[in-house]
PDB file of N, CA and C in Angstrom:
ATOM      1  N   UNK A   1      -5.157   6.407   4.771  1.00  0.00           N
ATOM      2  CA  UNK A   1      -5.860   7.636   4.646  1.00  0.00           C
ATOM      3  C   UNK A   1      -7.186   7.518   5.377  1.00  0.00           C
ATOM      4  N   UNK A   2      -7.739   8.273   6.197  1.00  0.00           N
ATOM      5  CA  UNK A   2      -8.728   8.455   6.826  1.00  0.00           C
ATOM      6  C   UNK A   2      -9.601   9.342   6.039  1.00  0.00           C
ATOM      7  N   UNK A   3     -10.469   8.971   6.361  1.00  0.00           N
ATOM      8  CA  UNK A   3     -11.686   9.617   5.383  1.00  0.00           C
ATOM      9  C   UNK A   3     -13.297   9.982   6.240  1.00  0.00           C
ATOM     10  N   UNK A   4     -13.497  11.890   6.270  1.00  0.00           N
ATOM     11  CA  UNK A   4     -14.543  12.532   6.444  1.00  0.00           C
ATOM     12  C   UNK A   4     -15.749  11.689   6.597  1.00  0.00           C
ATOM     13  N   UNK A   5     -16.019  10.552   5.616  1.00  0.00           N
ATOM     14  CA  UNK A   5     -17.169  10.291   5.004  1.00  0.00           C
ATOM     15  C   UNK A   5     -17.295   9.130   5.537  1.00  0.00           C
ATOM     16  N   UNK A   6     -18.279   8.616   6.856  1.00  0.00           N
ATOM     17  CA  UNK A   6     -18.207   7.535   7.014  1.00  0.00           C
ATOM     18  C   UNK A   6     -18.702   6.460   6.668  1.00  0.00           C
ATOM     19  N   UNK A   7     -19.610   6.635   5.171  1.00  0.00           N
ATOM     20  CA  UNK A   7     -19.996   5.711   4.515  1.00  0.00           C
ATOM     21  C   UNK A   7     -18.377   4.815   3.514  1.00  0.00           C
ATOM     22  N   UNK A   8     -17.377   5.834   3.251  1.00  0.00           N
ATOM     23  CA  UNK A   8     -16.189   5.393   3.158  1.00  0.00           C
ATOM     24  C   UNK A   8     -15.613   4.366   3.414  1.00  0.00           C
ATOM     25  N   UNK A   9     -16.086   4.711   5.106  1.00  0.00           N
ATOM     26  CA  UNK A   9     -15.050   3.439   5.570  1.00  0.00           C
ATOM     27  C   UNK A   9     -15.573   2.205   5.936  1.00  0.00           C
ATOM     28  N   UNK A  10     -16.706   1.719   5.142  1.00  0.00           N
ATOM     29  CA  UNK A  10     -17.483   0.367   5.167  1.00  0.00           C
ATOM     30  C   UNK A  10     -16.777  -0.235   3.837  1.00  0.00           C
ATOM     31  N   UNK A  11     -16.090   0.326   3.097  1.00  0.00           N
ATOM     32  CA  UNK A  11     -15.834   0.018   1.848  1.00  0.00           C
ATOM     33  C   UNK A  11     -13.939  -0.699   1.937  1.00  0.00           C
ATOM     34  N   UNK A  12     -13.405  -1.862   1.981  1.00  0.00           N
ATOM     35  CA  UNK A  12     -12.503  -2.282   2.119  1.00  0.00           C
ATOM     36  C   UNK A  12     -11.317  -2.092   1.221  1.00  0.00           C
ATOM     37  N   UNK A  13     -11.402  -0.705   0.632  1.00  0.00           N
ATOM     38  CA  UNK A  13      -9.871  -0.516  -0.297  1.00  0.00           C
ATOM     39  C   UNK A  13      -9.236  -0.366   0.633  1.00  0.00           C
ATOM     40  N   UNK A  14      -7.750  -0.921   0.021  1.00  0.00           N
ATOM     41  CA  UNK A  14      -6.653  -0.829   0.930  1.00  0.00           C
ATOM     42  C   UNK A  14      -6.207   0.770   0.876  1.00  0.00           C
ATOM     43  N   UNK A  15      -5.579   1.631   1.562  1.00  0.00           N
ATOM     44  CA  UNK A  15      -5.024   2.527   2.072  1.00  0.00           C
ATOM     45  C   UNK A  15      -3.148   1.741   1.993  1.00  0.00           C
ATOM     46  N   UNK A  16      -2.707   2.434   1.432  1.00  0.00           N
ATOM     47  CA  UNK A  16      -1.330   2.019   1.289  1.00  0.00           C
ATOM     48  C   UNK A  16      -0.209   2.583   2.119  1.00  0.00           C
ATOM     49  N   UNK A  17      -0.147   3.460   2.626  1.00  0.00           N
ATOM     50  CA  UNK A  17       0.471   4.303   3.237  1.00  0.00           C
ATOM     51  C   UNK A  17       0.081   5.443   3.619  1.00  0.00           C
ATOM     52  N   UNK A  18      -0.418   4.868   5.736  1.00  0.00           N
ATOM     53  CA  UNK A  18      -1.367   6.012   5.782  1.00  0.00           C
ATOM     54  C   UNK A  18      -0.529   6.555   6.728  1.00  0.00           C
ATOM     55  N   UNK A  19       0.697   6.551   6.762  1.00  0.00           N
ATOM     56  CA  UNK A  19       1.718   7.518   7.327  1.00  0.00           C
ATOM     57  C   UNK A  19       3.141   8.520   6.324  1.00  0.00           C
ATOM     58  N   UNK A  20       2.348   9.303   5.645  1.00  0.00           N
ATOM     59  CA  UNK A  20       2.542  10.044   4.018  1.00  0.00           C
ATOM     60  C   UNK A  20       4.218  10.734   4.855  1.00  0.00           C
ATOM     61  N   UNK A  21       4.375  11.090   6.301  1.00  0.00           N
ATOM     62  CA  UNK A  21       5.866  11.482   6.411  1.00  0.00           C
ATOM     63  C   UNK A  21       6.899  10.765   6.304  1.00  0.00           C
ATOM     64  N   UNK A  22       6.209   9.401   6.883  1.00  0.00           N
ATOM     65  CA  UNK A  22       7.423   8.566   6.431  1.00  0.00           C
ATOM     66  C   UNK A  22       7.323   7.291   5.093  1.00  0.00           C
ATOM     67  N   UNK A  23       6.155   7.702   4.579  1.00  0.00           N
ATOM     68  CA  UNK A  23       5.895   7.133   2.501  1.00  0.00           C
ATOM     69  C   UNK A  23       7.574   8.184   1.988  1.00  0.00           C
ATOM     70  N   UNK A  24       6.780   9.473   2.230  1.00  0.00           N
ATOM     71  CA  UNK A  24       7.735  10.565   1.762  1.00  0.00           C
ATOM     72  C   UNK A  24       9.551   9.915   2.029  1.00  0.00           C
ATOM     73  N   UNK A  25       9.504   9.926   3.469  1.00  0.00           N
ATOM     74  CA  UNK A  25      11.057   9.842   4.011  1.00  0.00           C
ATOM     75  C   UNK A  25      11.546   8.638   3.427  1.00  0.00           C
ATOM     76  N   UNK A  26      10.985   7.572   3.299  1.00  0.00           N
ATOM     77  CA  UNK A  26      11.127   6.511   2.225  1.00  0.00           C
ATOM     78  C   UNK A  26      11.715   6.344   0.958  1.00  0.00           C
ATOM     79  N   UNK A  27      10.756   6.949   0.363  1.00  0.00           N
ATOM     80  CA  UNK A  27      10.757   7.300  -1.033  1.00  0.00           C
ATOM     81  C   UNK A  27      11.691   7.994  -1.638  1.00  0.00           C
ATOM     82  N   UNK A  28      12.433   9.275  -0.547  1.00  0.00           N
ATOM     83  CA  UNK A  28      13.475   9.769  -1.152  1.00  0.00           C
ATOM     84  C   UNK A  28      14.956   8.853  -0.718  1.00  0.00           C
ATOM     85  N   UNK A  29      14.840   8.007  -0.058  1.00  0.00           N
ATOM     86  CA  UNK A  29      15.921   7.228  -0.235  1.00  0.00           C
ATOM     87  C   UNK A  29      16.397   6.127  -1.018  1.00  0.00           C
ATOM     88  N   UNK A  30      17.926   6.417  -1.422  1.00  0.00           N
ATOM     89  CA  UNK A  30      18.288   5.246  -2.349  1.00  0.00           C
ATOM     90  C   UNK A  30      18.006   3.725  -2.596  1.00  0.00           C
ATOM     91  N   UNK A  31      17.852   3.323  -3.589  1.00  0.00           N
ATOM     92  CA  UNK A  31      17.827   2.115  -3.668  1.00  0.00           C
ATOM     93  C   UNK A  31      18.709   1.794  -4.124  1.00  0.00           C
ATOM     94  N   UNK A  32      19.693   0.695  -2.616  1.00  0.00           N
ATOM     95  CA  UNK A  32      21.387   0.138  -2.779  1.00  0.00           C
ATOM     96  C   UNK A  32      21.222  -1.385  -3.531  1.00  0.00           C
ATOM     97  N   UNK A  33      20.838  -1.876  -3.702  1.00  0.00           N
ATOM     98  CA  UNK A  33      20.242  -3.212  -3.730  1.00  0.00           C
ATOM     99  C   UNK A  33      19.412  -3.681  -4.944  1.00  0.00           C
ATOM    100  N   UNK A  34      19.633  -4.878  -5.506  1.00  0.00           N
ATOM    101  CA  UNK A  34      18.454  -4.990  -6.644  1.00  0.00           C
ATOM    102  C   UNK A  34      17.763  -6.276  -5.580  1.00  0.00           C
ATOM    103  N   UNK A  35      16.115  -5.919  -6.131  1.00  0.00           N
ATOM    104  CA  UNK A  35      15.303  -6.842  -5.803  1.00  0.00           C
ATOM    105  C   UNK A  35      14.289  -6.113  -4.402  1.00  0.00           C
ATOM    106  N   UNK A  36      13.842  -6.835  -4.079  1.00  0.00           N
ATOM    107  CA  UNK A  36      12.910  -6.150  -2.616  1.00  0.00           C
ATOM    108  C   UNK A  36      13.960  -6.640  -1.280  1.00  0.00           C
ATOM    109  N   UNK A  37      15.031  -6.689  -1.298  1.00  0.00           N
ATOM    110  CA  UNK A  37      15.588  -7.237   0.087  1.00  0.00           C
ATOM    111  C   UNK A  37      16.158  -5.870   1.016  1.00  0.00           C
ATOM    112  N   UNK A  38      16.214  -4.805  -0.008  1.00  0.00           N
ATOM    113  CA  UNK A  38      17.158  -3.530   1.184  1.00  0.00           C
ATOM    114  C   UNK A  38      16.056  -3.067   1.839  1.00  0.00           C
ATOM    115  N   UNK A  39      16.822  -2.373   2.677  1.00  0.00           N
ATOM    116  CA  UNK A  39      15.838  -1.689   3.700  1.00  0.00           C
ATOM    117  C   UNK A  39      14.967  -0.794   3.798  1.00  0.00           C
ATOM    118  N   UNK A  40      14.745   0.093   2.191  1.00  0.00           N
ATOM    119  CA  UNK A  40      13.781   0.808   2.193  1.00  0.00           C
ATOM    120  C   UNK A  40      12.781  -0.107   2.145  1.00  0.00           C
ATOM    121  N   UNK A  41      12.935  -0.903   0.878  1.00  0.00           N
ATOM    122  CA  UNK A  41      12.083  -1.534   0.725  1.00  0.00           C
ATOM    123  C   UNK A  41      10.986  -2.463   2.079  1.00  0.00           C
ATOM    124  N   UNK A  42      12.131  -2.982   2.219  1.00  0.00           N
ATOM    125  CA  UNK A  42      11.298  -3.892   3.326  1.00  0.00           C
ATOM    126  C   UNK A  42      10.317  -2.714   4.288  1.00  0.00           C
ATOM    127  N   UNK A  43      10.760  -1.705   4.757  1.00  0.00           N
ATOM    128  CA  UNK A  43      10.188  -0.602   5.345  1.00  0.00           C
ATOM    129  C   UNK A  43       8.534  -0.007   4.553  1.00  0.00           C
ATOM    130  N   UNK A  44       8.978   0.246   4.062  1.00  0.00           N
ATOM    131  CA  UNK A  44       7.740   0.225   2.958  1.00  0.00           C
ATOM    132  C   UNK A  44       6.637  -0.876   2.595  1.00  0.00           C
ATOM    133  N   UNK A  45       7.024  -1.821   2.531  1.00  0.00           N
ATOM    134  CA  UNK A  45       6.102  -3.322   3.114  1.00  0.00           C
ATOM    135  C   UNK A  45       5.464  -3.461   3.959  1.00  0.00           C
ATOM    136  N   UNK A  46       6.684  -3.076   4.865  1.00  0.00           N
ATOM    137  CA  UNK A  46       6.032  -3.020   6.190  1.00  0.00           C
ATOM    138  C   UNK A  46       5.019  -2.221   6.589  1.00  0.00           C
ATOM    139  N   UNK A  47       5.492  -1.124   6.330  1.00  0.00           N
ATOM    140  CA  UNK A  47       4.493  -0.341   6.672  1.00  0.00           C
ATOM    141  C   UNK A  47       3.322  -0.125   5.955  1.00  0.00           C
ATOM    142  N   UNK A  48       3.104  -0.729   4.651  1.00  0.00           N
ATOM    143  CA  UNK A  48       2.105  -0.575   3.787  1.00  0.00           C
ATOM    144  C   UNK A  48       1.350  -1.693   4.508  1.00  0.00           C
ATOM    145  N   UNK A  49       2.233  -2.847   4.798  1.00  0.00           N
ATOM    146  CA  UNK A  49       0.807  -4.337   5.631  1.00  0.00           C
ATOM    147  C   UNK A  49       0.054  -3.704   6.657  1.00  0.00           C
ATOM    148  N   UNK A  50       0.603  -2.680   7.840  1.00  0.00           N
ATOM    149  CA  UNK A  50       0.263  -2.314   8.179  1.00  0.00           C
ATOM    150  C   UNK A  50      -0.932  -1.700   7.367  1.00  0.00           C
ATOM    151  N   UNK A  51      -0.868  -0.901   7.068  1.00  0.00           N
ATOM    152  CA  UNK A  51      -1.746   0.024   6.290  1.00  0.00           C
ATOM    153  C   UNK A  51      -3.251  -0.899   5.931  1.00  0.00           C
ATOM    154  N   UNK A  52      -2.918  -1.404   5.287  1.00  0.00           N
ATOM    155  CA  UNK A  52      -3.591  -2.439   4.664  1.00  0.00           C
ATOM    156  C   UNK A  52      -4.645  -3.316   5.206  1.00  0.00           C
ATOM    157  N   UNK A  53      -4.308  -3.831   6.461  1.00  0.00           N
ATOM    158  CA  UNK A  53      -4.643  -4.656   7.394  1.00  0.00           C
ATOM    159  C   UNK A  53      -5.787  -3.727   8.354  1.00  0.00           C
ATOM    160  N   UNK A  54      -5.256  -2.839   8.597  1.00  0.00           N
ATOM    161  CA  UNK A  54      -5.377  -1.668   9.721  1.00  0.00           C
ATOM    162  C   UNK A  54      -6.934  -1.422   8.804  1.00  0.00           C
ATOM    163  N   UNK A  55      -6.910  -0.855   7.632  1.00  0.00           N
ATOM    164  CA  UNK A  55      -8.338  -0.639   6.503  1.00  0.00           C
ATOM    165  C   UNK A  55      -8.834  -2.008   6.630  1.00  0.00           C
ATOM    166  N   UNK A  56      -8.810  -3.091   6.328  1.00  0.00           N
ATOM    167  CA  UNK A  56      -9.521  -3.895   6.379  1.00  0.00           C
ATOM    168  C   UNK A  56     -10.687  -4.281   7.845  1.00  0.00           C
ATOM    169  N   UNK A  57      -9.184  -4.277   9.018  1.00  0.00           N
ATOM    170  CA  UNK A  57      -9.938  -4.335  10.352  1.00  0.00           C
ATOM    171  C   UNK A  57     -10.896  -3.051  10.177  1.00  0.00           C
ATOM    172  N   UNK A  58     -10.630  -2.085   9.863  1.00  0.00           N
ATOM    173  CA  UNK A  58     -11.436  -0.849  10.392  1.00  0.00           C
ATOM    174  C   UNK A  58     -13.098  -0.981   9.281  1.00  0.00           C
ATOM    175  N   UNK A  59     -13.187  -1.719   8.272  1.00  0.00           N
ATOM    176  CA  UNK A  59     -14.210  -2.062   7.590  1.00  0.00           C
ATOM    177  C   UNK A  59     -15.118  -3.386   8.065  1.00  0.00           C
ATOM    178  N   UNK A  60     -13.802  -3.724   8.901  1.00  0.00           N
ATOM    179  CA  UNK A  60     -14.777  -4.987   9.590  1.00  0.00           C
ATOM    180  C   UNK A  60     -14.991  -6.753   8.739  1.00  0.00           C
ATOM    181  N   UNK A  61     -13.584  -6.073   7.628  1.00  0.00           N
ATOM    182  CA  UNK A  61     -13.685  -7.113   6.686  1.00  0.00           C
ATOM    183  C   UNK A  61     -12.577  -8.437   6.065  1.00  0.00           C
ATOM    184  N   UNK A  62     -12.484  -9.255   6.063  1.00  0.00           N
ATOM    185  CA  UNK A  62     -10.997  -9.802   6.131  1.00  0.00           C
ATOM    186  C   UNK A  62     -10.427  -9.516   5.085  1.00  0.00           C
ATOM    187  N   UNK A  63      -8.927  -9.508   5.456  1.00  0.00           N
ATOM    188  CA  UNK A  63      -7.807  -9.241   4.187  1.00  0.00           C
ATOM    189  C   UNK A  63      -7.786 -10.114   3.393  1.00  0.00           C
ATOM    190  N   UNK A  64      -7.953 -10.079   1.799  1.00  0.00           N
ATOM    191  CA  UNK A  64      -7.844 -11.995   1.158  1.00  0.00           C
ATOM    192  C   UNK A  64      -6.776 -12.142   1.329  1.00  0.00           C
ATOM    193  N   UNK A  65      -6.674 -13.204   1.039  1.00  0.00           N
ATOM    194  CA  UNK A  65      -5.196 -14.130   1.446  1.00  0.00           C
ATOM    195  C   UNK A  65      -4.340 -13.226  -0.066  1.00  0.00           C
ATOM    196  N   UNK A  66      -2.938 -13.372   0.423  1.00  0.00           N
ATOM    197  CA  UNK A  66      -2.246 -12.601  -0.647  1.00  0.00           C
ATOM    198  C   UNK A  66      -2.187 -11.003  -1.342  1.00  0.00           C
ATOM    199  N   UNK A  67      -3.231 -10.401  -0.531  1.00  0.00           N
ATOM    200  CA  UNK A  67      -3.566  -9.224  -0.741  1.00  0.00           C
ATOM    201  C   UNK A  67      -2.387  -7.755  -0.139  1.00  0.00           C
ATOM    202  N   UNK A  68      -2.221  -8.077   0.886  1.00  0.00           N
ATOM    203  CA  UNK A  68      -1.311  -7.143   1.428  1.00  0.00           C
ATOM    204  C   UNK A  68      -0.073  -7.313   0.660  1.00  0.00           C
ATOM    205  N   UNK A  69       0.643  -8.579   0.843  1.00  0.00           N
ATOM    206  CA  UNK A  69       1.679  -8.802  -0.069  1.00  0.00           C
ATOM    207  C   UNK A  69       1.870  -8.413  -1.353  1.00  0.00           C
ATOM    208  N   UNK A  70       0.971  -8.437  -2.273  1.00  0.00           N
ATOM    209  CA  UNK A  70       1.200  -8.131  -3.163  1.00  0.00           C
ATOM    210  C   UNK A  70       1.018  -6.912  -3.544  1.00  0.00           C
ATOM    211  N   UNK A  71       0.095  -6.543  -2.861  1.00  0.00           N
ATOM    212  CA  UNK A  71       0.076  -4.947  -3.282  1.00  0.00           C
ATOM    213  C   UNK A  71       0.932  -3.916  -2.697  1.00  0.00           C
ATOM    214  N   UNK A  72       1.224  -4.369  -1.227  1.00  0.00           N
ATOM    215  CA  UNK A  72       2.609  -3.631  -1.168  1.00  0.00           C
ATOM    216  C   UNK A  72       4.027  -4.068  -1.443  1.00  0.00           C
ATOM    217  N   UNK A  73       4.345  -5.158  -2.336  1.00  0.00           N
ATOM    218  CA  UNK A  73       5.121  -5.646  -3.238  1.00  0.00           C
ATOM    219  C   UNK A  73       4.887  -4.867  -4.277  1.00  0.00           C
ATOM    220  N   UNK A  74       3.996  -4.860  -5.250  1.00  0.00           N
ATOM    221  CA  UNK A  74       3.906  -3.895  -6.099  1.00  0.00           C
ATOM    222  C   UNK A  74       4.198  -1.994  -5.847  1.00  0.00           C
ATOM    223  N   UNK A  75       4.082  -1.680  -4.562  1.00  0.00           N
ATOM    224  CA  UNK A  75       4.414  -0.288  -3.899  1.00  0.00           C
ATOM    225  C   UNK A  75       5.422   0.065  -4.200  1.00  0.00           C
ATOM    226  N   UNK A  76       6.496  -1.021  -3.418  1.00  0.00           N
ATOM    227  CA  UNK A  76       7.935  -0.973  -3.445  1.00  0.00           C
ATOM    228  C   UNK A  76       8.308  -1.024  -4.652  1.00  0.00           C
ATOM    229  N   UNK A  77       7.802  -1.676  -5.370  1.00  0.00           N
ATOM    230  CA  UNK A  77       8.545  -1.897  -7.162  1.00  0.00           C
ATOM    231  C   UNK A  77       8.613  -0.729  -7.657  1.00  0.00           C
ATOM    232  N   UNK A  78       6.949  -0.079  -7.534  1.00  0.00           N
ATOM    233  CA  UNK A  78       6.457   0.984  -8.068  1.00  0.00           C
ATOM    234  C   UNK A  78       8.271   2.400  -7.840  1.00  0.00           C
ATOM    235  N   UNK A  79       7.914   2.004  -6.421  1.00  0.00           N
ATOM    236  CA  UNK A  79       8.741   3.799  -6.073  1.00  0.00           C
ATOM    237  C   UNK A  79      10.039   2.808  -6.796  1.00  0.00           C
ATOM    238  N   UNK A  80      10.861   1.837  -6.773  1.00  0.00           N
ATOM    239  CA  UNK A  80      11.781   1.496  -7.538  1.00  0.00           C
ATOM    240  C   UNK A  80      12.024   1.822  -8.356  1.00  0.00           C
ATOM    241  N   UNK A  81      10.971   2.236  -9.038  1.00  0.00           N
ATOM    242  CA  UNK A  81      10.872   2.350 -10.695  1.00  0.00           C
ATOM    243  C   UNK A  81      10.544   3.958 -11.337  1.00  0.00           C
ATOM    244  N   UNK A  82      11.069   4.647  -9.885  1.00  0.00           N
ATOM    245  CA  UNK A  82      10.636   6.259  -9.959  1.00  0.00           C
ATOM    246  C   UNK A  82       9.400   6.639  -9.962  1.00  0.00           C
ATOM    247  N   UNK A  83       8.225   6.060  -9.447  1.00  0.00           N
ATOM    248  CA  UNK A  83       6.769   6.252  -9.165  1.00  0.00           C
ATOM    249  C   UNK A  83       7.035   7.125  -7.405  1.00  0.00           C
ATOM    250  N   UNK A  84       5.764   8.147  -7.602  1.00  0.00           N
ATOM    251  CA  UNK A  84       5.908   9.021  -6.409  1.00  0.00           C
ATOM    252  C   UNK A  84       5.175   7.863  -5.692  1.00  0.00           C
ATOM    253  N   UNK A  85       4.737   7.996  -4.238  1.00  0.00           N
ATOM    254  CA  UNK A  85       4.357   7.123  -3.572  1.00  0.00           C
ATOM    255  C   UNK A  85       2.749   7.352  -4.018  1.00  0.00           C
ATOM    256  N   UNK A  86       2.144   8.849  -4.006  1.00  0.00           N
ATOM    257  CA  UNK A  86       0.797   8.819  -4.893  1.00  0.00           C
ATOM    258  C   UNK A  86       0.549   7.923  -5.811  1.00  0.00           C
ATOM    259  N   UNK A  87       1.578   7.456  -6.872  1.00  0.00           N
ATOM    260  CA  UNK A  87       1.981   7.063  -8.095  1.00  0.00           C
ATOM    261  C   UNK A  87       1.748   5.606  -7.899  1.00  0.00           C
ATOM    262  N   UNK A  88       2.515   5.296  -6.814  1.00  0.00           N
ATOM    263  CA  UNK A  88       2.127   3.606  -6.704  1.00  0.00           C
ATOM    264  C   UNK A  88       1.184   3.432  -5.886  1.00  0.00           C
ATOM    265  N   UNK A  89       0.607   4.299  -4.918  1.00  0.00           N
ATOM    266  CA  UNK A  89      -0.665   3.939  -4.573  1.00  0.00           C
ATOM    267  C   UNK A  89      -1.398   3.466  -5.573  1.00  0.00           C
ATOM    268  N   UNK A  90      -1.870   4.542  -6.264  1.00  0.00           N
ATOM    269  CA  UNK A  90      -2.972   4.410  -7.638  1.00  0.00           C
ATOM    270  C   UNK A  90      -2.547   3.482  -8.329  1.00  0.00           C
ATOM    271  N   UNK A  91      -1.622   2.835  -8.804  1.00  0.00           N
ATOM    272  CA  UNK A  91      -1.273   1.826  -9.489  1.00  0.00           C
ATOM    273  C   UNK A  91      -1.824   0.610  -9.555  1.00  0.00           C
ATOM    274  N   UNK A  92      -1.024   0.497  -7.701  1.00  0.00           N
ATOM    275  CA  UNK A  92      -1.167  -0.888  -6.665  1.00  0.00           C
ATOM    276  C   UNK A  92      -2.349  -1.047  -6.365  1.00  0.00           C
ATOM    277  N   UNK A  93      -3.198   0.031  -6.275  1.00  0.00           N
ATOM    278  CA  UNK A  93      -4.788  -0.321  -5.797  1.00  0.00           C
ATOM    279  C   UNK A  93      -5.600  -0.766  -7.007  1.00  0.00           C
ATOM    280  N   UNK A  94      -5.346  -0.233  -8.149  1.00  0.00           N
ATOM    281  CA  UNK A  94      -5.976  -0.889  -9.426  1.00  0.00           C
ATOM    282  C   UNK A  94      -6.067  -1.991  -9.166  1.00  0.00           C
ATOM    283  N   UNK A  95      -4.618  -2.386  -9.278  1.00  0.00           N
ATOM    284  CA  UNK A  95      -4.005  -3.964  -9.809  1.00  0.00           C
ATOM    285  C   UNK A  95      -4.864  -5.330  -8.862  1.00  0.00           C
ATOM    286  N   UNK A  96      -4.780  -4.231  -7.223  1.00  0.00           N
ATOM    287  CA  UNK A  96      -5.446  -5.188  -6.517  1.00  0.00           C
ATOM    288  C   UNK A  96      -6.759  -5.292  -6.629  1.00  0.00           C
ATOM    289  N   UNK A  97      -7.614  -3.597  -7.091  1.00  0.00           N
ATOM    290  CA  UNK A  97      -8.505  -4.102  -6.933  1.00  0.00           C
ATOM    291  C   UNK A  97      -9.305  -5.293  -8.164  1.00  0.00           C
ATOM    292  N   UNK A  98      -8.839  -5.171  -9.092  1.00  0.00           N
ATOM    293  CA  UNK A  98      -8.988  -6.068 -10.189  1.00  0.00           C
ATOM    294  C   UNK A  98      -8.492  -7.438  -9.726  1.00  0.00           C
ATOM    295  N   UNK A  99      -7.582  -7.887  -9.093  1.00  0.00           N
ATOM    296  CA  UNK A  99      -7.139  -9.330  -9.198  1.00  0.00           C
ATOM    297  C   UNK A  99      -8.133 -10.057  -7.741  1.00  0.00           C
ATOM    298  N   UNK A 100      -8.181  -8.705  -7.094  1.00  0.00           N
ATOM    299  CA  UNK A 100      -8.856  -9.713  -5.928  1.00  0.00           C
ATOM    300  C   UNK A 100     -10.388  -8.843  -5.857  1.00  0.00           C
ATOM    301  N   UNK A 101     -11.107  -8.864  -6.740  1.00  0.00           N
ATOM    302  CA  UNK A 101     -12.675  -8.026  -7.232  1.00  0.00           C
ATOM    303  C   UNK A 101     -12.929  -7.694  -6.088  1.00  0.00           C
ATOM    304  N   UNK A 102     -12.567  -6.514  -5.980  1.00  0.00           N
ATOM    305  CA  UNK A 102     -12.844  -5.645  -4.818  1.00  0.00           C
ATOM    306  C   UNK A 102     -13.786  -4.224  -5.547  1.00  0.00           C
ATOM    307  N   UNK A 103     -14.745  -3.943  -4.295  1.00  0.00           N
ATOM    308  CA  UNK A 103     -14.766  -2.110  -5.301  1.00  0.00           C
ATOM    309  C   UNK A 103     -14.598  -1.326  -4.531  1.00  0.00           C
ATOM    310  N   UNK A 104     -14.416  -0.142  -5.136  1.00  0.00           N
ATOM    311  CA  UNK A 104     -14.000   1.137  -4.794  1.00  0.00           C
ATOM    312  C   UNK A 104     -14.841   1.924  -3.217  1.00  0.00           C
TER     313      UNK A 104
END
């Protein structure tokens, strides 16, 4: 997500999916598979590291180690588990920002 405010983007929250047509196109597809190995999933990883990485460079700040992974590990679970992709944003960004003391 890009943001108006460019005091915003000094601030290193991750952005989870800052391409919402294909979060969406994602999200409405099945999950064939138990675990994170099918292909939405992995898609969604993917594209959330992206995401992730992309906010960090653009703050000028490094990713902690384990950070992308897990929080877009937690993404994928999230929409697994019938969470809208809004749904596991807000979730996944808590979780991270608490485990790896980040602020808002």
């Amino acid at each position: 997500m890009v943001s108006a405010n460019p005091a915003s983007t000094l601030r290193p929250l991750p952005v989870l999916l800052s391409m919402a047509g294909s979060a969406l196109l994602l999200a409405g597809l099945p999950a064939r598979a138990q675990g994170l190995n099918n292909m939405r999933d992995q898609l969604i990883i993917h594209y959330c590291t992206q995401a992730v990485n992309a906010d960090f460079t653009k703050a000028g700040k490094p990713v902690p180690a384990g950070l992308a992974k897990d929080t877009c590990t937690c993404v994928a679970e999230q929409v697994n588990d019938r969470a809208t992709i809004a749904q596991a944003e807000t979730i996944c960004k808590q979780q991270a920002m608490g485990k790896y003391n980040l602020s808002p």
